[in-house]
Protein backbone atom coordinates (compact mmCIF):
# COMPACT_ATOMS: atom_id res chain seq x y z
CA UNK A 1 -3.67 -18.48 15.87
CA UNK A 2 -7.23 -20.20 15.12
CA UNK A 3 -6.94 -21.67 11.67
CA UNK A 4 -10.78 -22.55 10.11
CA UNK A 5 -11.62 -22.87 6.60
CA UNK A 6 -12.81 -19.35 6.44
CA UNK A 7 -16.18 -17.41 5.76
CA UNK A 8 -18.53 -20.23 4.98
CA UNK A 9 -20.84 -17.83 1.90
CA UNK A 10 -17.10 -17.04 0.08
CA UNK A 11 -15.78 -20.00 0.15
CA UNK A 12 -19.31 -21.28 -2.06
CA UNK A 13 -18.78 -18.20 -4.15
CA UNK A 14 -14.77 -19.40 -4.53
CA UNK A 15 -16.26 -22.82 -5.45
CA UNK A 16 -18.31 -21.96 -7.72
CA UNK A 17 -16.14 -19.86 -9.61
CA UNK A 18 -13.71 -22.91 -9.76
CA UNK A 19 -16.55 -24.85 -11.04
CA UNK A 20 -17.12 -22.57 -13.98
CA UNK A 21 -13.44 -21.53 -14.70
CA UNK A 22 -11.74 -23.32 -17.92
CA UNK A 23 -10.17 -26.45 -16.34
CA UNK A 24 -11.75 -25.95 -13.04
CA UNK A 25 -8.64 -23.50 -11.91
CA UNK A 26 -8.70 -19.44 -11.44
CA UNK A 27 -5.46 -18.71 -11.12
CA UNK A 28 -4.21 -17.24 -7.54
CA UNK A 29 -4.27 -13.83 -8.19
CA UNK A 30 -8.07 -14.24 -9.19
CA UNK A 31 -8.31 -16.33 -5.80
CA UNK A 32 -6.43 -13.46 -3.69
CA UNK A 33 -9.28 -10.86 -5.22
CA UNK A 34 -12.24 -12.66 -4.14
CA UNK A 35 -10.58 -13.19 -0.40
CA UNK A 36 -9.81 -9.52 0.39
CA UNK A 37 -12.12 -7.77 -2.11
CA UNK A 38 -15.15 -9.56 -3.09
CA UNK A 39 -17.81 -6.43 -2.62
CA UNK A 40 -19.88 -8.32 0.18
CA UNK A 41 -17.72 -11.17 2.02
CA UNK A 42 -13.80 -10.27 1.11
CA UNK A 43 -11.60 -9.60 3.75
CA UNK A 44 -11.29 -5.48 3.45
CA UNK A 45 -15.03 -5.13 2.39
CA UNK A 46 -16.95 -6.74 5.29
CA UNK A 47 -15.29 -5.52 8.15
CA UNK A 48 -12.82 -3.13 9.87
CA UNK A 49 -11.96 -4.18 12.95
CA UNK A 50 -9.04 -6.07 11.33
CA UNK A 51 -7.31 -2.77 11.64
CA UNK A 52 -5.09 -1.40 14.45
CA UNK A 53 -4.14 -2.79 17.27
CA UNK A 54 -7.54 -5.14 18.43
CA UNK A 55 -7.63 -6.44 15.15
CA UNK A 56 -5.02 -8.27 12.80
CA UNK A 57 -2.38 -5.76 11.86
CA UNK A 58 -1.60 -2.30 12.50
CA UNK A 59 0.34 0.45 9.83
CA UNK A 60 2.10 3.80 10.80
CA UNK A 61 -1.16 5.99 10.99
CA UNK A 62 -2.22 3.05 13.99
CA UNK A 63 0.71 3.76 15.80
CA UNK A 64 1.13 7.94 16.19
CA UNK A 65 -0.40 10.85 14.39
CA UNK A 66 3.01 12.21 14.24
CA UNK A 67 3.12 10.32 11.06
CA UNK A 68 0.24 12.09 9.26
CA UNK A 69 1.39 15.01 10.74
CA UNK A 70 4.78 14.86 8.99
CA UNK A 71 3.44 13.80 6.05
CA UNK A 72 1.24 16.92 5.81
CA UNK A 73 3.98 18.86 6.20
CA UNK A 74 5.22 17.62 3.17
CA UNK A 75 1.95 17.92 1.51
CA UNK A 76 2.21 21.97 2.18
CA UNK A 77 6.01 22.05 0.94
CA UNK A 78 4.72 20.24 -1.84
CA UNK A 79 1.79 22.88 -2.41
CA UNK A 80 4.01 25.95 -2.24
CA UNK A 81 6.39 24.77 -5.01
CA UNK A 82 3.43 24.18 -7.37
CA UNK A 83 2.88 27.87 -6.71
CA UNK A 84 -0.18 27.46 -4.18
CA UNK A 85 -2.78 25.91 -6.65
CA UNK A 86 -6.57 26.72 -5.71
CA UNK A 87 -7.92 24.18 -5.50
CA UNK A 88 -4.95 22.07 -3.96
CA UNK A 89 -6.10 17.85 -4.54
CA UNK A 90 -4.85 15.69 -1.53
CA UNK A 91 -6.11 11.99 -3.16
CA UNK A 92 -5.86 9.36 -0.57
CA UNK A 93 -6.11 6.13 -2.11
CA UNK A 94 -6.91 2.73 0.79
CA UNK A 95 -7.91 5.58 3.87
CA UNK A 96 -8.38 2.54 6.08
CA UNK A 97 -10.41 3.95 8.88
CA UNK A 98 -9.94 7.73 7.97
CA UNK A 99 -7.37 8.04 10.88
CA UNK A 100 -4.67 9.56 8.23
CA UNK A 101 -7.10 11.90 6.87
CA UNK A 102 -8.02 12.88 10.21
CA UNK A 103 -4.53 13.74 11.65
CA UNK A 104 -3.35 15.20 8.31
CA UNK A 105 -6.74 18.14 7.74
CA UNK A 106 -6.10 18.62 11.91
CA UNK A 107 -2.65 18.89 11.11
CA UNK A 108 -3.58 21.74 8.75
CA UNK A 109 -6.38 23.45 10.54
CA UNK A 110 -4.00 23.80 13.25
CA UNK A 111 -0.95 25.00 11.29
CA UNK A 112 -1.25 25.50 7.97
CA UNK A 113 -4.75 26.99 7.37
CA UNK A 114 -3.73 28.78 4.29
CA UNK A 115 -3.28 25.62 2.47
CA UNK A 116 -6.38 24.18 4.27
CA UNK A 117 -8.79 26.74 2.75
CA UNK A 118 -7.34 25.54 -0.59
CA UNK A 119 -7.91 22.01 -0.30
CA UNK A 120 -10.26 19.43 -1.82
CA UNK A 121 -9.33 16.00 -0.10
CA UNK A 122 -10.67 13.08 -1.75
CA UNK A 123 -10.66 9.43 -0.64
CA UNK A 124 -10.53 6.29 -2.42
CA UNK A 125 -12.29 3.76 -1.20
CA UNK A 126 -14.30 0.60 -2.69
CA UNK A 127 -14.95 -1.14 1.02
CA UNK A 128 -18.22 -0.25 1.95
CA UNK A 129 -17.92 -0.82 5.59
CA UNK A 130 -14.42 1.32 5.55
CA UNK A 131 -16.56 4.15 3.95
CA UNK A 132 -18.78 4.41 6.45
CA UNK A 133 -16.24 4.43 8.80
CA UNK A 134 -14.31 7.07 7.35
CA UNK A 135 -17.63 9.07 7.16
CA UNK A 136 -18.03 8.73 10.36
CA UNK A 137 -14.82 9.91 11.66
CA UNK A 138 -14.20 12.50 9.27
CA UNK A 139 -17.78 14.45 9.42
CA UNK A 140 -16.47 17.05 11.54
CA UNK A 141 -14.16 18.60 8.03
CA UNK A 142 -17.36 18.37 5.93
CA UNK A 143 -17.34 22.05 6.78
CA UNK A 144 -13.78 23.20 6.62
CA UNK A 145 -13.39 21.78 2.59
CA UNK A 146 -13.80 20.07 -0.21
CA UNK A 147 -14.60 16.48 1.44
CA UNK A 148 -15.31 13.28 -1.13
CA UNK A 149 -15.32 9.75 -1.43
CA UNK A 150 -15.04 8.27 -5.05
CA UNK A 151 -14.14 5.16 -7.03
CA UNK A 152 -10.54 6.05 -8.43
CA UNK A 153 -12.43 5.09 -12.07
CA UNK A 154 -14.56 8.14 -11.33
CA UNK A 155 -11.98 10.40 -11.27
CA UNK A 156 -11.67 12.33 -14.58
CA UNK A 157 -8.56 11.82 -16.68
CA UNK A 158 -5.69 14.55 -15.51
CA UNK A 159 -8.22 16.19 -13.67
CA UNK A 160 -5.86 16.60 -9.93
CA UNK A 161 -3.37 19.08 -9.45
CA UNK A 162 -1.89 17.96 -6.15
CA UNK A 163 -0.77 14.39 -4.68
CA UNK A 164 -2.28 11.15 -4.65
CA UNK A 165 -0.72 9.04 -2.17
CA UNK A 166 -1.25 5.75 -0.50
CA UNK A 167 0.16 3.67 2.35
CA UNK A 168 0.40 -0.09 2.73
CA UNK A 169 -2.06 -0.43 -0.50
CA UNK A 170 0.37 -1.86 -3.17
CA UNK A 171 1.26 -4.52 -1.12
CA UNK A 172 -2.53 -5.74 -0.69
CA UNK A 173 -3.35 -5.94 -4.45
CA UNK A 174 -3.59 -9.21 -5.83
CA UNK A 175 -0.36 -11.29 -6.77
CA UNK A 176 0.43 -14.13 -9.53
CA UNK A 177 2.72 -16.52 -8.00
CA UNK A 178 4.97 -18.57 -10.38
CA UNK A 179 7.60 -21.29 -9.54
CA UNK A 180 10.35 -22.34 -12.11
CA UNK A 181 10.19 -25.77 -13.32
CA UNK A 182 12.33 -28.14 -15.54
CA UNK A 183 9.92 -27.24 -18.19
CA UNK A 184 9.80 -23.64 -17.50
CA UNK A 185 8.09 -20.95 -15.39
CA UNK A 186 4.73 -22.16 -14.64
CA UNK A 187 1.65 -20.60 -12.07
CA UNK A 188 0.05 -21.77 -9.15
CA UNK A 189 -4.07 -21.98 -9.82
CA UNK A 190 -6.38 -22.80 -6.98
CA UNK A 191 -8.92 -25.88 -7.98
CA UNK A 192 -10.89 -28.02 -5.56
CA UNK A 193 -9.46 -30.71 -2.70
CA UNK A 194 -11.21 -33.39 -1.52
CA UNK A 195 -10.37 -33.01 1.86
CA UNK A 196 -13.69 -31.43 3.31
CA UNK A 197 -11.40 -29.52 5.81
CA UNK A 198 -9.76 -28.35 3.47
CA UNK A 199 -11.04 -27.56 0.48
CA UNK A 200 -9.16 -25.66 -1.85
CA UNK A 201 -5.38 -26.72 -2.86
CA UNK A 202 -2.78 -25.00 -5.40
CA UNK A 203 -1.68 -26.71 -8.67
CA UNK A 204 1.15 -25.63 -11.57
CA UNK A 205 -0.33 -25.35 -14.92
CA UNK A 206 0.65 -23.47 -18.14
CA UNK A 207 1.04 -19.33 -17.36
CA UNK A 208 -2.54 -17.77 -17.79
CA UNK A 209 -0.95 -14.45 -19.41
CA UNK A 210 2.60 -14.12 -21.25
CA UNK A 211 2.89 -10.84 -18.98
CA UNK A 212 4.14 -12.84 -16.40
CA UNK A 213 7.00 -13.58 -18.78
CA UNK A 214 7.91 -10.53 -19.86
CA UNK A 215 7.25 -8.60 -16.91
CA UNK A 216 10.96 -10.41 -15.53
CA UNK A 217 12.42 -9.16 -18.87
CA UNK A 218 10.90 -5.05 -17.94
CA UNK A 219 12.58 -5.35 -14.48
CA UNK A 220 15.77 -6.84 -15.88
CA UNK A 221 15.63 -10.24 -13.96
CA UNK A 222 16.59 -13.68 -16.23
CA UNK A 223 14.85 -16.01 -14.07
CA UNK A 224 14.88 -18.94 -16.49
CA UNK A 225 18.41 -19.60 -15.43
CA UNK A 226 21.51 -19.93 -12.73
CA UNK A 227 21.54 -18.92 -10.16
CA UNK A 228 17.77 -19.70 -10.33
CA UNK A 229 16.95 -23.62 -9.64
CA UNK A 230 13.96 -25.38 -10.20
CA UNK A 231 11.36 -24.92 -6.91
CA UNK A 232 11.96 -21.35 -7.44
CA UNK A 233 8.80 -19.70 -6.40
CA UNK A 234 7.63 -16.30 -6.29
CA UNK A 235 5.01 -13.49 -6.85
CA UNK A 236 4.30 -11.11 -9.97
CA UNK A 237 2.28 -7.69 -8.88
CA UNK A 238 0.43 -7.05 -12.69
CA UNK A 239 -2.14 -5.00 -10.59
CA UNK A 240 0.21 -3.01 -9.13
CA UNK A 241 1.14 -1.85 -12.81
CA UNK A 242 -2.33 -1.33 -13.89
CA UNK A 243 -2.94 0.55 -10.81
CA UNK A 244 0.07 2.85 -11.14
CA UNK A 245 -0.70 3.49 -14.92
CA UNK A 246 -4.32 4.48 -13.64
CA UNK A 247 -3.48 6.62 -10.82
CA UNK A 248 -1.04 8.24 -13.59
CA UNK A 249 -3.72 9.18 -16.10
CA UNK A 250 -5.64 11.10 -12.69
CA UNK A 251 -2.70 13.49 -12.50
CA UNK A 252 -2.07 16.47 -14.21
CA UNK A 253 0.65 18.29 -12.37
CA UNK A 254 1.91 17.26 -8.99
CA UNK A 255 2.84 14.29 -7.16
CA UNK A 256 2.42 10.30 -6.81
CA UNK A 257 3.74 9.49 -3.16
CA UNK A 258 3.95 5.51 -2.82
CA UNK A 259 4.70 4.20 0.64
CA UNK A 260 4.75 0.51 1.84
CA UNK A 261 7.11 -2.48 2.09
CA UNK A 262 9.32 -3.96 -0.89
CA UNK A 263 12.27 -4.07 -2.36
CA UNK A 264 14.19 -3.20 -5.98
CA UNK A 265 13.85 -6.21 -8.05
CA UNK A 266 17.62 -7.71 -7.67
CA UNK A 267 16.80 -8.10 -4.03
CA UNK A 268 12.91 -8.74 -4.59
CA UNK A 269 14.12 -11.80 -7.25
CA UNK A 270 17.25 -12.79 -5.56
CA UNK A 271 17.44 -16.47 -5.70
CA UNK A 272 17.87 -17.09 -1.42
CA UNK A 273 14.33 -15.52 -1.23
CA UNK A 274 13.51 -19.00 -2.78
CA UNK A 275 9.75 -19.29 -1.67
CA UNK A 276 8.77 -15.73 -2.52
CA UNK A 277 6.99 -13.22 0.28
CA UNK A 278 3.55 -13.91 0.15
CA UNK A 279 2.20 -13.65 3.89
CA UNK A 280 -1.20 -13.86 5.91
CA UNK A 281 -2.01 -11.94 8.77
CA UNK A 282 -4.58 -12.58 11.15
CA UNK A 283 -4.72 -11.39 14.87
CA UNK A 284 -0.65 -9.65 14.49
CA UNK A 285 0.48 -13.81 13.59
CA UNK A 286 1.76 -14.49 10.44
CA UNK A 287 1.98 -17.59 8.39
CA UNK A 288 2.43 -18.38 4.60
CA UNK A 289 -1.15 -20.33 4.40
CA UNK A 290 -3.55 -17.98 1.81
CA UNK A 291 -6.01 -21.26 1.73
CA UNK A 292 -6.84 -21.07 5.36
CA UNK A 293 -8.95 -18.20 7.12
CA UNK A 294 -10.26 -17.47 3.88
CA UNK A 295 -12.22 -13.75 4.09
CA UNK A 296 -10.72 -13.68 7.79
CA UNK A 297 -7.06 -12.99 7.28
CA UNK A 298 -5.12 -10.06 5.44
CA UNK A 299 -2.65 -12.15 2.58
CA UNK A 300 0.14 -9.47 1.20
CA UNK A 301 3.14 -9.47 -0.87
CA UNK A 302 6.30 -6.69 -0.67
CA UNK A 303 6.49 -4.74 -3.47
CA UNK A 304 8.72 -4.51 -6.51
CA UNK A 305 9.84 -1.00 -6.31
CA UNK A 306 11.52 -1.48 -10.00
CA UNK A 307 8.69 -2.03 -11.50
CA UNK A 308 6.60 0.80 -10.11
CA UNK A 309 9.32 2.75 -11.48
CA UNK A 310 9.12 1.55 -15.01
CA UNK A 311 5.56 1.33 -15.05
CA UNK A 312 5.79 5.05 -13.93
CA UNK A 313 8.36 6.36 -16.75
CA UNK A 314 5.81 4.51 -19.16
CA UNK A 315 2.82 6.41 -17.83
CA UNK A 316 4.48 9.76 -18.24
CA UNK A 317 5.21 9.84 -14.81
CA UNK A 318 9.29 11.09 -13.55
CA UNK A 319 10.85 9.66 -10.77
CA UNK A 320 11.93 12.67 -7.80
CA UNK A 321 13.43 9.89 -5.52
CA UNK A 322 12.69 6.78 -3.32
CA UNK A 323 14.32 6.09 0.17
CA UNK A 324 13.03 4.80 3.35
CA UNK A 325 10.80 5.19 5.69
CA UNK A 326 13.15 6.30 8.73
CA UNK A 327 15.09 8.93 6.09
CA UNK A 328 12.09 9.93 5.04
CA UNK A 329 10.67 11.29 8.44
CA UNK A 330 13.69 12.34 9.66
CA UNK A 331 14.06 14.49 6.79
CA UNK A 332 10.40 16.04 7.71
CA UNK A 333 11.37 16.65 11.36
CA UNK A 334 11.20 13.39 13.52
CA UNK A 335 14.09 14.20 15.13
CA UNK A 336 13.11 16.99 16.24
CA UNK A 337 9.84 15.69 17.67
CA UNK A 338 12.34 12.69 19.20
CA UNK A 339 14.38 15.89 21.02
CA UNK A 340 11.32 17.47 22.42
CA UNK A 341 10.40 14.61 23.97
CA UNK A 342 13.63 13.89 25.57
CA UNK A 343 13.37 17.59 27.17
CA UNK A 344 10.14 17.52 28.31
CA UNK A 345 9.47 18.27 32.08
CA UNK A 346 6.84 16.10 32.47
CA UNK A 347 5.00 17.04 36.13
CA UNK A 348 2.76 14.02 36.49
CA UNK A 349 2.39 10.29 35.97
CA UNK A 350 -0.43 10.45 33.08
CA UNK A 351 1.57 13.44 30.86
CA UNK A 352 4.71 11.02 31.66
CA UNK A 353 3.00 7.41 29.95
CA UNK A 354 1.86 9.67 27.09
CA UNK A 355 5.12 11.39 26.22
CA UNK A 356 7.07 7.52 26.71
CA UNK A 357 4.47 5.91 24.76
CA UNK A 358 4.37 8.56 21.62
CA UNK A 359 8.42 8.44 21.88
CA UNK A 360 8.21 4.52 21.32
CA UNK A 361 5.54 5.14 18.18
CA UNK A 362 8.08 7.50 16.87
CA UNK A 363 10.91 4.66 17.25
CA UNK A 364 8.83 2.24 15.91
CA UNK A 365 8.26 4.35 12.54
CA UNK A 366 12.07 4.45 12.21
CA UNK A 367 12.32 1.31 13.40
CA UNK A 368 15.33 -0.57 10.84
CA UNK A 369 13.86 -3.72 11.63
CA UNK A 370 10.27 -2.88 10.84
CA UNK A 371 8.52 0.51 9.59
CA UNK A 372 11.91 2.12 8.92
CA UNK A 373 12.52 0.11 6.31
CA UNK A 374 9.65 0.66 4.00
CA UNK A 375 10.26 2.39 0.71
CA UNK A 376 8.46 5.69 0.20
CA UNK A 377 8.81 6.48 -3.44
CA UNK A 378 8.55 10.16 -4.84
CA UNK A 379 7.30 10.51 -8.66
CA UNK A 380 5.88 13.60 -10.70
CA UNK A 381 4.11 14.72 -13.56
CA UNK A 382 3.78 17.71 -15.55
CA UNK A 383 6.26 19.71 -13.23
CA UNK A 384 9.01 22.59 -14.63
CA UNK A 385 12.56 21.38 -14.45
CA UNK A 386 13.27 24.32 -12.17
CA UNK A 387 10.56 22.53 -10.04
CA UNK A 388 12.26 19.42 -10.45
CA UNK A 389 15.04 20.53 -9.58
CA UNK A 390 13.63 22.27 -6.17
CA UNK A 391 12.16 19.00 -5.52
CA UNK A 392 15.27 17.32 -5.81
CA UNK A 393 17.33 19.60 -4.28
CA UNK A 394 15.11 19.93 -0.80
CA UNK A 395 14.65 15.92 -0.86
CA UNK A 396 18.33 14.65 -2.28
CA UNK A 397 19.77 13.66 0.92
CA UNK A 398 16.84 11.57 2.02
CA UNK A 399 15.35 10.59 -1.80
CA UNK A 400 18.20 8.83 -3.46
């Protein structure tokens, strides 16, 4: 892995936002949103060749269609309960390069074209390069549907009846990170360095928000004490909760489906995971560095699952179930896939590499020690508790 200081034009705009910040400090959630999101030179906005398997990481969409495919099979189950609304919302929120959205309305067309005719698909997206990417790929549906792209603050209050759904996006909004001190929880800030190869370093001050604090006491974690020793340091997600308490108000009946890679808060907070799980990924490496490669490397936290669900029951939101990954799919069929595979007759060399290639994607996605283990979690809104019940009843063995 190359580490350089980063993109030359955001590290000046970093600077100078240091310069005019009170005490010459933003703190590094503030730092994290100008790396990956400032609207010209942040990480996700500039470019998208970071993406798949050329670039710096790849997610479950890179990896087999079969995954979109499954997942619109749930979409239709979904669909049918709520008594096949017209229109139907699918509400992608991060779409990446569109390859989801691609797989999922082919998926559809193919299969299910009943629910296709009643769909309006809209995607999220802020980056402007991903847009036109997505735009690009997906022009070919602009007359099959419903096909938009919109700021999620466009959306009208309650105005989708459907699912809004997103895949590794939680995990790539922008973290606090606090360590406990003898004086108390305090937060890391990024300020200025001398060194002019490096010139940003971290620094503990005072907490710039008392939600830090009380956000332990919502997920029902005492971190102030044993087992919890000084040098404890670790990440707060307060734009995860904003985000899930947004996306709530967008839904009127239907579903929020949340997948990506975390944990419940007693594992999230346990005191061995000592130095939190912030990561930065840049060309499938990994290293715990956010003040290197700055606009040139993905930085992501896992996910605190409890707190999605609180924030969730606070929004008006119920939740249906949460399990992972691997359950998840197998649930929708996997297996099955997995079987069809193994039977297959293949006849030549080229129809033999594709069949042993899309049976490792479909391993990988139930993979324990990687995709498999990502939480998908299930919540609802403005459903019957016969519907609930359905819901819970199809889904029990794989959401619990």
């Amino acid at each position: 892995m190359q580490v350089q200081i980063g993109v030359p034009e955001l590290c000046a705009v970093i600077r100078d936002r240091i310069a005019s910040a009170p005490h010459s400090r933003l703190p590094f959630a503030n730092f994290m949103e100008l790396a990956l999101y400032h609207p010209q030179l942040g990480y996700y906005a500039a470019q998208t060749s970071q993406l798949g398997q050329a670039g710096d990481f790849v997610t479950s969409a890179h990896l087999s269609g079969d995954f979109a495919e499954l997942l619109a099979d749930q979409f239709v189950d979904m669909w049918q309960r709520l008594g096949k609304p017209c229109p139907w919302q699918l509400v992608e929120v991060g779409p990446g390069q569109g390859l989801m959205a691609d797989s999922i309305l082919q998926h559809l067309h193919t299969h299910h074209p009943d629910c296709l005719s009643a769909l309006h698909y809209t995607l999220i997206e802020t980056s402007p390069a991903l847009r036109a990417a997505q735009q690009q790929r997906l022009d070919r549906w602009q007359s099959h549907l419903s096909l938009q792209w919109r700021a999620l603050t466009d959306l009208p209050s309650e105005s989708v009846t459907g699912c809004i759904f997103s895949n590794e996006l939680v995990d790539a909004l922008p973290v606090h990170r606090v360590t406990l001190t003898a004086s108390g929880l305090q937060e890391h800030y990024v300020t200025l360095a001398a060194e002019p190869q490096r010139p940003f370093t971290t620094v503990l001050a005072a907490l710039s928000t008392p939600e830090l604090a009380t956000y332990f006491d919502d997920v029902g974690i005492q971190l102030t004490g044993p087992p919890y020793a000084a040098g404890f340091t670790t990440e707060v997600n307060l734009a995860a909760r904003r985000w899930l308490q947004q996306v709530a108000a967008k839904l009127q009946r239907g579903y929020l489906l949340t997948i990506d890679y975390g944990y419940e808060a007693d594992r999230y907070y346990s005191p061995a995971r000592s130095q939190g799980t912030l990561q930065c990924y840049t060309q499938h490496a990994h290293h715990n560095d956010p003040l290197v490669n700055i606009g040139q490397q993905d930085i992501t936290a896992h996910v605190d699952f409890t707190a999605l669900q609180i924030q969730g029951q606070q929004s008006g939101l119920i939740t249906l179930g949460q399990v992972p990954q691997a359950l998840f799919l197998m649930a929708l069929g996997l297996g099955d896939r997995l079987n069809a595979l193994a039977q297959l007759q293949a006849t030549d060399r080229d129809t033999l590499n594709r069949a042993l290639h899309r049976r490792d994607a479909l391993h990988q996605l139930i993979s324990p020690l990687g995709l498999g283990q990502f939480n998908v979690l299930v919540q609802g809104k403005g459903l019957t508790t016969e519907t609930q019940k359905q819901i819970q009843g199809l889904t029990q063995p794989a959401l619990s």
